[in-house]
Every structure is written in structure tokens, then in C-alpha cells.
PDB file of N, CA and C in Angstrom:
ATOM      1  N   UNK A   1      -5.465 -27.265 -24.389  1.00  0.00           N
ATOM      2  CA  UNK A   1      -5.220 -26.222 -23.414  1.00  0.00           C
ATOM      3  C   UNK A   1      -6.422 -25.278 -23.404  1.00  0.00           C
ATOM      4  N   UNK A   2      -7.249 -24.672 -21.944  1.00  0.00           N
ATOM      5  CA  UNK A   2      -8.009 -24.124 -21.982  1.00  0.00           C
ATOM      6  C   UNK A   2      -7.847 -22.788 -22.076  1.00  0.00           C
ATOM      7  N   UNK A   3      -8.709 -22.155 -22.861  1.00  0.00           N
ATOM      8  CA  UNK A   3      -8.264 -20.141 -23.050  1.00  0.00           C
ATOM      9  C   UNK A   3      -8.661 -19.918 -22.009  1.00  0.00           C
ATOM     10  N   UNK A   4      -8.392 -18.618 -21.999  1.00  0.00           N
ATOM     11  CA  UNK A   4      -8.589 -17.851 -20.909  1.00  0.00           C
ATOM     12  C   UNK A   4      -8.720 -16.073 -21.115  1.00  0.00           C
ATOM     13  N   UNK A   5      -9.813 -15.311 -21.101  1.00  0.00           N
ATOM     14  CA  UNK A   5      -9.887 -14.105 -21.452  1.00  0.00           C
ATOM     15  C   UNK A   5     -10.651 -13.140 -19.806  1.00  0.00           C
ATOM     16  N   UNK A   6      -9.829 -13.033 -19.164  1.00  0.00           N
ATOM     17  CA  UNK A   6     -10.724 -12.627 -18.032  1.00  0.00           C
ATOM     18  C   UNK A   6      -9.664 -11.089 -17.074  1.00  0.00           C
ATOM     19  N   UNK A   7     -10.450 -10.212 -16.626  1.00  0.00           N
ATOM     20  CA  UNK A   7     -10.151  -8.840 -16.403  1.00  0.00           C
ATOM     21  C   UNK A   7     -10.916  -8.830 -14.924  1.00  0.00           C
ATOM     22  N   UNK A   8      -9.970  -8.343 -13.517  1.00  0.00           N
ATOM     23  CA  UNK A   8     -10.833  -7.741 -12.967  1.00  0.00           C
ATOM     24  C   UNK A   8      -9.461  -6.387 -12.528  1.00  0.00           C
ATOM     25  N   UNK A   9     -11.147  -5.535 -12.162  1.00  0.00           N
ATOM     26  CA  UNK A   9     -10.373  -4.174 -11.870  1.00  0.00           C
ATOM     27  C   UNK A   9     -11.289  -4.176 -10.721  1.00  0.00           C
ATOM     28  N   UNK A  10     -10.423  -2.693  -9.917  1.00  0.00           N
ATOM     29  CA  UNK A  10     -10.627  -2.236  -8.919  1.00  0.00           C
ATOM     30  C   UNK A  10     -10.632  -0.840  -8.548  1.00  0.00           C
ATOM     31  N   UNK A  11     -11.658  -0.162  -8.786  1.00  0.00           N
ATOM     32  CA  UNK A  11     -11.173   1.762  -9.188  1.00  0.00           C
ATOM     33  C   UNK A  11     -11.969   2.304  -9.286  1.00  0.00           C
ATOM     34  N   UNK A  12     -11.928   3.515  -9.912  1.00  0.00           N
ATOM     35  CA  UNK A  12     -12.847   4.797  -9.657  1.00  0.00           C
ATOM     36  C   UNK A  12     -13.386   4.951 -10.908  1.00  0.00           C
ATOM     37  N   UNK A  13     -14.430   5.566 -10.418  1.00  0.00           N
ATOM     38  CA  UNK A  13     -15.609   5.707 -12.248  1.00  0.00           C
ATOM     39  C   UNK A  13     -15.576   7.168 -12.099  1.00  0.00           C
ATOM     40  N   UNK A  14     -14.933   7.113 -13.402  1.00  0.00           N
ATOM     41  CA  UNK A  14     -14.915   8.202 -14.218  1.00  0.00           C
ATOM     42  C   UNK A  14     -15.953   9.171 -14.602  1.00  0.00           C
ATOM     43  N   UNK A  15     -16.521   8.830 -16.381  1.00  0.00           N
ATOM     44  CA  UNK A  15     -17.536   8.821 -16.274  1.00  0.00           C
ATOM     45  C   UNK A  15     -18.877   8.016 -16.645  1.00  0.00           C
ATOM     46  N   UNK A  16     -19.855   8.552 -16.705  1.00  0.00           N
ATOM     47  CA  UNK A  16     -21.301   7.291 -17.033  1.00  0.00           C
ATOM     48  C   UNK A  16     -22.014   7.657 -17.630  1.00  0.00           C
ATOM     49  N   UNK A  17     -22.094   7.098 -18.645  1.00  0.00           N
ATOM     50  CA  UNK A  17     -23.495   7.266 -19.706  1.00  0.00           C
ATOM     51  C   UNK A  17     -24.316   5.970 -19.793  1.00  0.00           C
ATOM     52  N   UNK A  18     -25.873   6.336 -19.385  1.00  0.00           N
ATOM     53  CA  UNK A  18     -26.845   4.813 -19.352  1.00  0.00           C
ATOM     54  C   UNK A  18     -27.764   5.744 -20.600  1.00  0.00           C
ATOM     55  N   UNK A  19     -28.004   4.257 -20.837  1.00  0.00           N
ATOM     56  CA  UNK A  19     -28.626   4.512 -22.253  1.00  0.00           C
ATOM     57  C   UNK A  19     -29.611   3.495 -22.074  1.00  0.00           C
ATOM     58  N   UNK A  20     -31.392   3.506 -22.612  1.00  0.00           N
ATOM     59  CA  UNK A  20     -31.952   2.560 -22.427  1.00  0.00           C
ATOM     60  C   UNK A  20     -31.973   2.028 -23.656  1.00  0.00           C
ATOM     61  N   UNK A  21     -32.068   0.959 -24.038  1.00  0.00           N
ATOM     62  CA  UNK A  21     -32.383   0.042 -25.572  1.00  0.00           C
ATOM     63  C   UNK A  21     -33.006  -0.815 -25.176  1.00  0.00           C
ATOM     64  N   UNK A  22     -33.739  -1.848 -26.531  1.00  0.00           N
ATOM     65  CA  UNK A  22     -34.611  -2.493 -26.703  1.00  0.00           C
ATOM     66  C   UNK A  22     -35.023  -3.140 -25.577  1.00  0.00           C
ATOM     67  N   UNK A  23     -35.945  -4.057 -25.180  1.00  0.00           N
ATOM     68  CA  UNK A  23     -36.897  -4.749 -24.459  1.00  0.00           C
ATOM     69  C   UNK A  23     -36.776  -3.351 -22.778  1.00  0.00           C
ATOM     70  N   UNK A  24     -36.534  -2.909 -22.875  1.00  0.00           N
ATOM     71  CA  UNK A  24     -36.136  -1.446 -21.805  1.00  0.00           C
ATOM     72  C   UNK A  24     -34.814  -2.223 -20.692  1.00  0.00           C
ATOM     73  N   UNK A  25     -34.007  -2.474 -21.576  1.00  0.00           N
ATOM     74  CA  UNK A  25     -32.463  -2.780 -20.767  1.00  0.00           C
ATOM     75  C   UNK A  25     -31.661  -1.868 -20.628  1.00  0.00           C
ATOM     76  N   UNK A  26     -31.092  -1.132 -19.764  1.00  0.00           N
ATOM     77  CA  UNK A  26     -30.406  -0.621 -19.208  1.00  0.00           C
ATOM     78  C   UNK A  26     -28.741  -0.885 -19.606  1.00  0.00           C
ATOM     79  N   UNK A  27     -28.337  -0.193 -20.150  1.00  0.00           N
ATOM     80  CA  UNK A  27     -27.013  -0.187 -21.020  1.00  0.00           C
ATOM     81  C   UNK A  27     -25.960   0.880 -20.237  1.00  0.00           C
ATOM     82  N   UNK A  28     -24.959   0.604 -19.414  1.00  0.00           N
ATOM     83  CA  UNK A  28     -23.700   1.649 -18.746  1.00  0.00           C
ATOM     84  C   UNK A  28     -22.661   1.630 -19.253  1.00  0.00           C
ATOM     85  N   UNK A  29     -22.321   2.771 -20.325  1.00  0.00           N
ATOM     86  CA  UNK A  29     -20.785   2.955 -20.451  1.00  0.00           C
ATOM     87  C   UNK A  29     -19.926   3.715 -19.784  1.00  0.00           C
ATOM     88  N   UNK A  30     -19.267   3.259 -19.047  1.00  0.00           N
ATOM     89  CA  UNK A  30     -18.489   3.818 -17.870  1.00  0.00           C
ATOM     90  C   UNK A  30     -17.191   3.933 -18.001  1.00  0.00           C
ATOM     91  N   UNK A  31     -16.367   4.855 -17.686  1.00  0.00           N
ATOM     92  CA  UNK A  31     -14.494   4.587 -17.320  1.00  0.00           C
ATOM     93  C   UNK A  31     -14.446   4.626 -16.054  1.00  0.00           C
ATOM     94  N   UNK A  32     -13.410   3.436 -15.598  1.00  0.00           N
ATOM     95  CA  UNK A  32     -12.866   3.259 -14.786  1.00  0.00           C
ATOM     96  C   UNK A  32     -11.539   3.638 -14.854  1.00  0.00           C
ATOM     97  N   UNK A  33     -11.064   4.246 -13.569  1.00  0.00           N
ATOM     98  CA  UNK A  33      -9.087   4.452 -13.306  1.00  0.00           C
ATOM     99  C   UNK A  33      -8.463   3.566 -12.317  1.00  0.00           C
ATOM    100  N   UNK A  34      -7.616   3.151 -12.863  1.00  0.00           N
ATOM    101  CA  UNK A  34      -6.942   2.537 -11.849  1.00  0.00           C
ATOM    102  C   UNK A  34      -5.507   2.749 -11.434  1.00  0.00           C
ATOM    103  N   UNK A  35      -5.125   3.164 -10.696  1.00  0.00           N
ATOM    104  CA  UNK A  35      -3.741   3.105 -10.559  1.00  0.00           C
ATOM    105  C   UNK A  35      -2.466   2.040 -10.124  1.00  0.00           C
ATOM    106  N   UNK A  36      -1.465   2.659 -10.450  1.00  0.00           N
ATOM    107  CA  UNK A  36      -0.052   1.394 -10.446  1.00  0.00           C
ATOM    108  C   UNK A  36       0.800   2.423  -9.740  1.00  0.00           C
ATOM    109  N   UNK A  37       1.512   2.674  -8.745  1.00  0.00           N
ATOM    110  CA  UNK A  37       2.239   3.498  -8.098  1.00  0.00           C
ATOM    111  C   UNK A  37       3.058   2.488  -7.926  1.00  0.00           C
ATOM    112  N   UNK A  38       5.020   3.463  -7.927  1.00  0.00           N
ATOM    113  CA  UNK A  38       6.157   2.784  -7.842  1.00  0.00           C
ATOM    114  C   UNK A  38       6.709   3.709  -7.874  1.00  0.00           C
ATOM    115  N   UNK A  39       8.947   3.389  -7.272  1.00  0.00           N
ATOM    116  CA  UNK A  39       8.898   4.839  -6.867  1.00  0.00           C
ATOM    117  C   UNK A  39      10.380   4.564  -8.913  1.00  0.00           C
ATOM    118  N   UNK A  40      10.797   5.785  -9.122  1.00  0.00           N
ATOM    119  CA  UNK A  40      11.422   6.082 -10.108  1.00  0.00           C
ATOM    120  C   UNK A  40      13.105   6.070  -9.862  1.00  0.00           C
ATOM    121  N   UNK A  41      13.825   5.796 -10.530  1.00  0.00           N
ATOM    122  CA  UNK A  41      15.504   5.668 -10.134  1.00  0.00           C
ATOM    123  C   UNK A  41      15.794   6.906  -9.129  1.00  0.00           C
ATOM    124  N   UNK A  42      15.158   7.770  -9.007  1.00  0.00           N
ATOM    125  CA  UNK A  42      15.871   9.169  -8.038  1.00  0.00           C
ATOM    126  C   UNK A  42      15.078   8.656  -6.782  1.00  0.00           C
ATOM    127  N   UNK A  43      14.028   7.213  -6.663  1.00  0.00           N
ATOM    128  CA  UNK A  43      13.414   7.029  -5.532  1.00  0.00           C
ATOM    129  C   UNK A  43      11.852   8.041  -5.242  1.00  0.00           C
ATOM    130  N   UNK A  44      11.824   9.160  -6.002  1.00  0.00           N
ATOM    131  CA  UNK A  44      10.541   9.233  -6.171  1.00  0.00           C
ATOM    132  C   UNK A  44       9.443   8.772  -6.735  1.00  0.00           C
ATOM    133  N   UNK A  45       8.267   8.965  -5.652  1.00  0.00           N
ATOM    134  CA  UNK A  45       7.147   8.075  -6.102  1.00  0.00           C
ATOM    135  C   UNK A  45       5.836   8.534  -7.260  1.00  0.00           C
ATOM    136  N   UNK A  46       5.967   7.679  -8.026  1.00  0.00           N
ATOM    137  CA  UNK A  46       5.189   7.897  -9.302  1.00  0.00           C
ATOM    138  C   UNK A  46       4.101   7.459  -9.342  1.00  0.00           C
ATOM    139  N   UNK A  47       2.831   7.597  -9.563  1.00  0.00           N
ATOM    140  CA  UNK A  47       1.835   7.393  -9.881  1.00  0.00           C
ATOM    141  C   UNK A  47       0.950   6.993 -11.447  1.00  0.00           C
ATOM    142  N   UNK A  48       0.787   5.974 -11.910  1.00  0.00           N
ATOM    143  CA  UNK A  48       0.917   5.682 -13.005  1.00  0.00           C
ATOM    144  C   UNK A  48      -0.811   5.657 -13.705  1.00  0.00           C
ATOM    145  N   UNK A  49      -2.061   6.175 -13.534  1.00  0.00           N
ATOM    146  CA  UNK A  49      -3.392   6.159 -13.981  1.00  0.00           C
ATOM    147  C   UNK A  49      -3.304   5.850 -15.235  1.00  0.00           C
ATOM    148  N   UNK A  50      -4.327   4.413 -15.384  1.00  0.00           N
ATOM    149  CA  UNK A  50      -4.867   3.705 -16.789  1.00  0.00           C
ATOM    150  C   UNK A  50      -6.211   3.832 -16.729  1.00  0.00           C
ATOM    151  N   UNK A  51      -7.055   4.219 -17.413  1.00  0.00           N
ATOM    152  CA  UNK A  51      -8.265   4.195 -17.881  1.00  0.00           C
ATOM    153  C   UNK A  51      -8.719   3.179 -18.537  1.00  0.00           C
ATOM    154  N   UNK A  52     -10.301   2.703 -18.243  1.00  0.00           N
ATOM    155  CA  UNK A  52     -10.709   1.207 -19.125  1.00  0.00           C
ATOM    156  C   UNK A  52     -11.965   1.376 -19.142  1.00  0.00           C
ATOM    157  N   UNK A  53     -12.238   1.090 -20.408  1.00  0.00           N
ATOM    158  CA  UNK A  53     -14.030   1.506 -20.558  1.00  0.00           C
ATOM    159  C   UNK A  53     -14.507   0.182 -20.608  1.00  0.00           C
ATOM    160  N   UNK A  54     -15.908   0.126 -19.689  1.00  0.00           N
ATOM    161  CA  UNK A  54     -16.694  -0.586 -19.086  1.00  0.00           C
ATOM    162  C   UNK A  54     -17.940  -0.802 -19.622  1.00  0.00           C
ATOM    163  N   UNK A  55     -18.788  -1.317 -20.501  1.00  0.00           N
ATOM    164  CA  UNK A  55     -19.997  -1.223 -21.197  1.00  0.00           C
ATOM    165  C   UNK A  55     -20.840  -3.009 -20.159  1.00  0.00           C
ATOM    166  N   UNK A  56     -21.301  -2.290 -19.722  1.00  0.00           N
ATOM    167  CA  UNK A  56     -22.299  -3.148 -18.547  1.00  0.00           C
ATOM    168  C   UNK A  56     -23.986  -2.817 -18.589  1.00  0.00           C
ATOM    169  N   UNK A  57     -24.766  -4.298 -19.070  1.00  0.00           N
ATOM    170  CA  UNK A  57     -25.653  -4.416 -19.318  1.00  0.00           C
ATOM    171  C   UNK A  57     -26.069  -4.589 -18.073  1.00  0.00           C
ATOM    172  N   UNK A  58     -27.628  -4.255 -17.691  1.00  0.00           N
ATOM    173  CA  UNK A  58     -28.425  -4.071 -16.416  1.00  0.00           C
ATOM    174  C   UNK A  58     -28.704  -6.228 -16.222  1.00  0.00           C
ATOM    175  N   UNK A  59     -28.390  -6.679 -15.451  1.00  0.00           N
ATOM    176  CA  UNK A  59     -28.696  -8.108 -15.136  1.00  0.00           C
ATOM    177  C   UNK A  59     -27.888  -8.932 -14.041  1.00  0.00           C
ATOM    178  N   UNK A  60     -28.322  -9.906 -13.876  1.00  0.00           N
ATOM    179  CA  UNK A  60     -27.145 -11.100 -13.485  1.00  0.00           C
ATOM    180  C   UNK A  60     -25.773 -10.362 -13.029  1.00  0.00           C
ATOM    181  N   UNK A  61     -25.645 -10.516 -11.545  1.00  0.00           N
ATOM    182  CA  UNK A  61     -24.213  -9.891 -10.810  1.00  0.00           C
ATOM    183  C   UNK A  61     -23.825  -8.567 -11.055  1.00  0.00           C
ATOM    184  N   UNK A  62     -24.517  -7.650 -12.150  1.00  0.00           N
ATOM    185  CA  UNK A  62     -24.634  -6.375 -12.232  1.00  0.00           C
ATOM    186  C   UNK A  62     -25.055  -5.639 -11.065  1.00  0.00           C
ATOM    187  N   UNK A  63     -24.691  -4.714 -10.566  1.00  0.00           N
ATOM    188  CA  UNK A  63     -25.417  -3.666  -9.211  1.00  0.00           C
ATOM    189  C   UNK A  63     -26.371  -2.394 -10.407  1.00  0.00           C
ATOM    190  N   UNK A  64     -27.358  -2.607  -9.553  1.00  0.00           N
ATOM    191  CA  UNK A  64     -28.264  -1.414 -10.108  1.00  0.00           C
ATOM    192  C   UNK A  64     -27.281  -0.061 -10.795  1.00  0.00           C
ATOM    193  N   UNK A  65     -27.603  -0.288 -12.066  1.00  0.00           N
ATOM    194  CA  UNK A  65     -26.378   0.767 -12.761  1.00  0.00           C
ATOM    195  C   UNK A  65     -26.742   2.582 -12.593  1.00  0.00           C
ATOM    196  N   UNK A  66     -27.661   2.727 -11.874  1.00  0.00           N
ATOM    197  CA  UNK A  66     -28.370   3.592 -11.524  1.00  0.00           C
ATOM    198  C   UNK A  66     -27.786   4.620 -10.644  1.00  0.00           C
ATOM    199  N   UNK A  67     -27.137   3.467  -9.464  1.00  0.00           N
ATOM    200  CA  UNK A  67     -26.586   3.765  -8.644  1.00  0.00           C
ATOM    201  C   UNK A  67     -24.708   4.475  -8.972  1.00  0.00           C
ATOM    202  N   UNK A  68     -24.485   4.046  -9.799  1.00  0.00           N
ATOM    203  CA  UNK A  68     -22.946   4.422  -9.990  1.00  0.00           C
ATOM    204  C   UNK A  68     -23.225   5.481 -10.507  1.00  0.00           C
ATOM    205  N   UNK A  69     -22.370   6.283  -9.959  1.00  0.00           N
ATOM    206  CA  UNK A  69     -21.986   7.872 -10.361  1.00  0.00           C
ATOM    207  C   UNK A  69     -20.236   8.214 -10.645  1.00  0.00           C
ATOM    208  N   UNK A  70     -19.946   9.383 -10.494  1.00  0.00           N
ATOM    209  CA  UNK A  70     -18.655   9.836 -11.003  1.00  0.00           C
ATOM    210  C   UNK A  70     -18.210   9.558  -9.504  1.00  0.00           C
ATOM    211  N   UNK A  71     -17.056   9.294  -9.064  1.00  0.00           N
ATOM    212  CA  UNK A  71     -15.895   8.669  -8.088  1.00  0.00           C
ATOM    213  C   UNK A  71     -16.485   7.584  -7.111  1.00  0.00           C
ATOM    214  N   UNK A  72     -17.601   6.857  -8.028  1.00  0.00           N
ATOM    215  CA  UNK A  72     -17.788   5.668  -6.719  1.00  0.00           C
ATOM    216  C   UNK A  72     -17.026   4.595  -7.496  1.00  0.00           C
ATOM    217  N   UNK A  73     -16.535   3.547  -6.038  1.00  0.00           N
ATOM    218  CA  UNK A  73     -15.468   3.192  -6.010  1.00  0.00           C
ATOM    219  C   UNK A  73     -16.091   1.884  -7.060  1.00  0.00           C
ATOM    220  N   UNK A  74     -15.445   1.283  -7.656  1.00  0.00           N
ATOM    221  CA  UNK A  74     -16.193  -0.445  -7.992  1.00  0.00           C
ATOM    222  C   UNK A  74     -15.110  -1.342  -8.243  1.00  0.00           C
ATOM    223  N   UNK A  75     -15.641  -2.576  -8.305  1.00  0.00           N
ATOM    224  CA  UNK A  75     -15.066  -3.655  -8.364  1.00  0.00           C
ATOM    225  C   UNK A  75     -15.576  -4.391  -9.600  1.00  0.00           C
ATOM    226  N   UNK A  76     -14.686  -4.562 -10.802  1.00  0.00           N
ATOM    227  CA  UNK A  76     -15.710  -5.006 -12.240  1.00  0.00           C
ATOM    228  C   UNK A  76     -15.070  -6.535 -12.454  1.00  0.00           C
ATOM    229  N   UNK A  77     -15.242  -7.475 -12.705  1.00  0.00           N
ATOM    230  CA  UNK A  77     -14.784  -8.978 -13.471  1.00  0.00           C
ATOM    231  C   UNK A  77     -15.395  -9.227 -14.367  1.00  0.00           C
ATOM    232  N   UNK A  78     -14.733  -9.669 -15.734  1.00  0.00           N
ATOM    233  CA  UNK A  78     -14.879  -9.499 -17.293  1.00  0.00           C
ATOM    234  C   UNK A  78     -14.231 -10.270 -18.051  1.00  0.00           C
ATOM    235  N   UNK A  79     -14.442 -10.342 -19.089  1.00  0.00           N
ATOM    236  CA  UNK A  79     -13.395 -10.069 -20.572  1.00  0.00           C
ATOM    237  C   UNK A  79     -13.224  -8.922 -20.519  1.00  0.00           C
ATOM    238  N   UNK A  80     -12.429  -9.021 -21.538  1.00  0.00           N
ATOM    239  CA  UNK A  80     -11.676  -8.259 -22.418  1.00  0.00           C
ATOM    240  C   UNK A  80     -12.084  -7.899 -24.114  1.00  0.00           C
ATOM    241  N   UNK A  81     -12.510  -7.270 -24.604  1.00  0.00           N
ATOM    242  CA  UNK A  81     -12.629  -7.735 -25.839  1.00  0.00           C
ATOM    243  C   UNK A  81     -12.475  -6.440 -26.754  1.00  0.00           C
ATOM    244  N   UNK A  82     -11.992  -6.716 -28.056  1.00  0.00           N
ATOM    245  CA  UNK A  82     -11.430  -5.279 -28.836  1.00  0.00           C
ATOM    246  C   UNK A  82     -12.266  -5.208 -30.192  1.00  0.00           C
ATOM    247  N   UNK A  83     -12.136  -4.297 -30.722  1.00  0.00           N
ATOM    248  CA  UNK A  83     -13.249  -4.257 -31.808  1.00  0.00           C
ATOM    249  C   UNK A  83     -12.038  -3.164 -32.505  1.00  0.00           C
ATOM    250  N   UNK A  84     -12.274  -3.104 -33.535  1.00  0.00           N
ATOM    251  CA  UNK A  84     -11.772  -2.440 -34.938  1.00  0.00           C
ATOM    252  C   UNK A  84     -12.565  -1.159 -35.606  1.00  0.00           C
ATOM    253  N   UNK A  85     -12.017  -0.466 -36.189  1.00  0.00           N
ATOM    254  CA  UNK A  85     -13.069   0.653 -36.609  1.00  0.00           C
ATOM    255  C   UNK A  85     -12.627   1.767 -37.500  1.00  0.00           C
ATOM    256  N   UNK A  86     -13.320   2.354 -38.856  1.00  0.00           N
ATOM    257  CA  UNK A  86     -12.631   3.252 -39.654  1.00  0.00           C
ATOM    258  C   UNK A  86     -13.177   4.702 -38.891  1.00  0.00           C
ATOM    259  N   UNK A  87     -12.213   5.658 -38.003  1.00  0.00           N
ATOM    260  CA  UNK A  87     -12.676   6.594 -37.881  1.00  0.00           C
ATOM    261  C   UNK A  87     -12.542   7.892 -39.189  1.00  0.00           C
ATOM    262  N   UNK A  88     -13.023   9.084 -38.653  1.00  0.00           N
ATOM    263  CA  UNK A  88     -13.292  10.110 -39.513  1.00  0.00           C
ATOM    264  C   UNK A  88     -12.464  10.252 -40.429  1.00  0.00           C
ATOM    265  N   UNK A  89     -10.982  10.220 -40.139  1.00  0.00           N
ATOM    266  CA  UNK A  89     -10.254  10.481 -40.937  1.00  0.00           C
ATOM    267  C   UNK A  89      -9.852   9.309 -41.682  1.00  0.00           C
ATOM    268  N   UNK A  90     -10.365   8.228 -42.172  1.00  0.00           N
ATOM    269  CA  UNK A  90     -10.288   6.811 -42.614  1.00  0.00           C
ATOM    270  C   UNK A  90      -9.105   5.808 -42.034  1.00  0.00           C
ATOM    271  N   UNK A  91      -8.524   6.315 -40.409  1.00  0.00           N
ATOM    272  CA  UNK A  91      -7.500   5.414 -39.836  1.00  0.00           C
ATOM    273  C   UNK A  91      -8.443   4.160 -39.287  1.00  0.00           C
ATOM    274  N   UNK A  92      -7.726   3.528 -39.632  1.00  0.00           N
ATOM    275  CA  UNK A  92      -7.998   2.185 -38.973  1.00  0.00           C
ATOM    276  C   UNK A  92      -7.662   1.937 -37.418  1.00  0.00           C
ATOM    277  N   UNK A  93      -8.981   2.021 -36.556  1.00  0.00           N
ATOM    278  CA  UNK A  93      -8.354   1.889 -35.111  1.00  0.00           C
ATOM    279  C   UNK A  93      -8.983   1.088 -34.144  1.00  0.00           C
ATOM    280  N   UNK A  94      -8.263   0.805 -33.361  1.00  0.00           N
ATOM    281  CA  UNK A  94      -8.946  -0.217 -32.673  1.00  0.00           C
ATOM    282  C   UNK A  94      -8.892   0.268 -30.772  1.00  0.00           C
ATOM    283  N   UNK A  95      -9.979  -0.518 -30.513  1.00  0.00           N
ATOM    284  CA  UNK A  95     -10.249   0.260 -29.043  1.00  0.00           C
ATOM    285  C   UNK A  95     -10.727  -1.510 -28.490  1.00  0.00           C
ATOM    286  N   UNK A  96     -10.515  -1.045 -27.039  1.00  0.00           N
ATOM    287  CA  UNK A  96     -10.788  -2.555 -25.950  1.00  0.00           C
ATOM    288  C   UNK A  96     -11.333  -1.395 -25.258  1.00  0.00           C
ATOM    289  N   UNK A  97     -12.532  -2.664 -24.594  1.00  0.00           N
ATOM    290  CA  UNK A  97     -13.484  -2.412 -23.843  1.00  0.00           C
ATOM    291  C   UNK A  97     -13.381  -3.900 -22.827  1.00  0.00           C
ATOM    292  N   UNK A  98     -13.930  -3.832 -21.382  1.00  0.00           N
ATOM    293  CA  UNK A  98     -13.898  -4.714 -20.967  1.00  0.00           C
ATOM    294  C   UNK A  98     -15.649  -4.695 -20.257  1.00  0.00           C
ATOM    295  N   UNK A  99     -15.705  -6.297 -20.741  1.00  0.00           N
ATOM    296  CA  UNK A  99     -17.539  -6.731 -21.140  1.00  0.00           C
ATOM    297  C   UNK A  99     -17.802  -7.370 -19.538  1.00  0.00           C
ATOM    298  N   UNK A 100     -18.148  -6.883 -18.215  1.00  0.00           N
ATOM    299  CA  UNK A 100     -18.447  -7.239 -17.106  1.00  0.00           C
ATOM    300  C   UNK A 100     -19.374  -8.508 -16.644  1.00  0.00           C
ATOM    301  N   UNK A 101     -19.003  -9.374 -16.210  1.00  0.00           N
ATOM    302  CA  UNK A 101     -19.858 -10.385 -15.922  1.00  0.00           C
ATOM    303  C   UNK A 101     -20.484 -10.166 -14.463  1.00  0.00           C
ATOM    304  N   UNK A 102     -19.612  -9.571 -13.734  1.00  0.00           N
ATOM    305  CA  UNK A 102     -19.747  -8.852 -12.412  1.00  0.00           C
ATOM    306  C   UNK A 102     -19.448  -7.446 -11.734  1.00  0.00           C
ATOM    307  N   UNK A 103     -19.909  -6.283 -11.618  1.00  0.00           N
ATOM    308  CA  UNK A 103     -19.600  -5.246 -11.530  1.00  0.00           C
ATOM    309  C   UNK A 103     -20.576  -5.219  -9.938  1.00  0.00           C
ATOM    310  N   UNK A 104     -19.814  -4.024  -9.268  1.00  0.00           N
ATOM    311  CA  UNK A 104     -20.397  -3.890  -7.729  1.00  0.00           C
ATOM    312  C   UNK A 104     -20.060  -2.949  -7.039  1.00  0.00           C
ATOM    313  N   UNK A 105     -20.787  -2.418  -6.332  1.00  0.00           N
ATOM    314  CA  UNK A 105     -20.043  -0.596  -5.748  1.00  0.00           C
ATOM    315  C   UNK A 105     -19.422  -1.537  -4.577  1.00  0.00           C
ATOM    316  N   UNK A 106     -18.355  -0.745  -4.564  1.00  0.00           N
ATOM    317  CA  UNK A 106     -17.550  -1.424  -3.360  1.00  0.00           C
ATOM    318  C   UNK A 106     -18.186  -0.442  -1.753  1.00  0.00           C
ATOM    319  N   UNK A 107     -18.805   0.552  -2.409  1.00  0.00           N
ATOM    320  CA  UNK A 107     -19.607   0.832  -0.965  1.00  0.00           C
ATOM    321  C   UNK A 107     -20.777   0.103  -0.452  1.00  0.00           C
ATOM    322  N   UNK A 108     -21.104  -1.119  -1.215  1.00  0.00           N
ATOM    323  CA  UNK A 108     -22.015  -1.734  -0.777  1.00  0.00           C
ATOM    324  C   UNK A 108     -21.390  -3.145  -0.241  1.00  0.00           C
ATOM    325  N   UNK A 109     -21.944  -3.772   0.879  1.00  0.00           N
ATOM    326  CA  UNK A 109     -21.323  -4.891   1.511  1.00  0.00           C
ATOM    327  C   UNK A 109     -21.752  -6.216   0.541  1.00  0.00           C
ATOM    328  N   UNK A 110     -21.126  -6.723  -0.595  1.00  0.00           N
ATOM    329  CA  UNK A 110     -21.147  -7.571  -1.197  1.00  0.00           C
ATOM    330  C   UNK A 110     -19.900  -8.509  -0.874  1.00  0.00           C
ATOM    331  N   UNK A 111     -19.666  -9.736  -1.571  1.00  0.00           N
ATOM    332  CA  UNK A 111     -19.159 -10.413  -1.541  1.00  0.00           C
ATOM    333  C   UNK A 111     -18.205 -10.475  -2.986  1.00  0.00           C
ATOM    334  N   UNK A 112     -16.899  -9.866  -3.082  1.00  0.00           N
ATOM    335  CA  UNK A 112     -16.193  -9.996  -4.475  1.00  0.00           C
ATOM    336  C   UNK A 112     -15.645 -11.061  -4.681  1.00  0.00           C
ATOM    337  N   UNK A 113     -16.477 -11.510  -5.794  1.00  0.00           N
ATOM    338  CA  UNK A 113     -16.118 -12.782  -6.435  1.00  0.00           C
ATOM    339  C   UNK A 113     -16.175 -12.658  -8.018  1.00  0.00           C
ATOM    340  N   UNK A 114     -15.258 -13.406  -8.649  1.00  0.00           N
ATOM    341  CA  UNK A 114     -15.274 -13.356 -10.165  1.00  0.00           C
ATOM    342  C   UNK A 114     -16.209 -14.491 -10.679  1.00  0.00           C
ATOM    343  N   UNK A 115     -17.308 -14.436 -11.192  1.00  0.00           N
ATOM    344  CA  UNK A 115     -17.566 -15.608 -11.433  1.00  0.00           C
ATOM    345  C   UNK A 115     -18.091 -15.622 -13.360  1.00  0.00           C
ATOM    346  N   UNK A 116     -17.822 -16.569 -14.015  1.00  0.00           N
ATOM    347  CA  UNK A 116     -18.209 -16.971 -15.270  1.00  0.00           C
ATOM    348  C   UNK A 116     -19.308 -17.364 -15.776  1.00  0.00           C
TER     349      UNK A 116
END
């Protein structure tokens, strides 16, 4: 049976930190929001915002990371992937990040496709 680890979102950037590292690559850690709206047993409508941090290297199906700022819209396709970690107070915690194979301002006329 074949795995399968794959994420796409559709939402608003939060915020952005580019960072340059080695060979001068272009590194974006970004949050994205997305919302889930539905209405609640009294029939009012709820609005449900999840946040997902985005760490997108400058290359291949990437959009110039230059260009993304705070509320432009994007379209990201990914993994998923979680990492482990002793913070300050010695808890053991763990955080997911989702690793973009394709990220794209949806204000630009591209073509959304997930590809591997």
C-alpha cells in the first residue's frame, strides 16, 4: 500500500519572516489561516480559524517569496511534517509545520496544481 503525506491549503498569510542562508537561498516562514465556518445547534454561524506554519524554500513551483506579505491570499501544496523539541521549561513538545512543494499568490494568474 502506497503512503501518502500531502497538505494543501488555501488562506491568508499571517505573518513572514525571510531569512537568507547558505549558498544565498531564500528561506519563508510564514502562517497561514484558514477558515471552517458552520452554523451551531441555536443555528448560528460560527467561524472556526486554524493557523499553519509554512517554511518555504526560494525554488521549483515556489512564487518569488519576496512578494508575499501580511493578508495576501495563497494557495500552498505540501507535506506535513512534525518535529519534537525540549522547550525552556524542559516540556517535551512537538510542533507541525507544513514543507511546500508548491506555494503561489492567488493574486497572480497561475495554474493550481499539486504536484510531487
Amino acid at each position: 500500500m502506497e503512503q501518502l503525506n500531502r497538505i494543501e491549503l488555501r488562506g491568508n498569510v499571517g505573518n513572514v519572516r525571510l531569512q537568507t542562508v547558505a549558498n544565498n537561498r531564500l528561506v519563508a516562514r510564514i502562517t497561514v489561516a484558514t477558515n471552517y465556518a458552520y452554523k451551531d445547534r441555536e443555528g448560528g454561524a460560527v467561524i472556526e480559524t486554524t493557523w499553519h506554519t509554512v517554511n518555504a524554500w526560494q525554488g521549483k513551483g515556489i512564487t518569488d517569496l519576496n512578494k508575499i506579505t501580511k493578508g495576501s491570499k495563497v494557495y500552498v501544496c505540501g507535506r506535513l511534517r512534525s518535529q519534537k523539541f525540549i522547550g525552556e521549561d524542559q516540556q517535551e513538545r512537538t510542533v507541525y509545520e507544513v514543507i511546500p512543494s508548491s506555494l503561489v499568490l492567488l493574486d497572480e494568474k497561475e495554474q493550481l496544481q499539486c504536484e510531487f
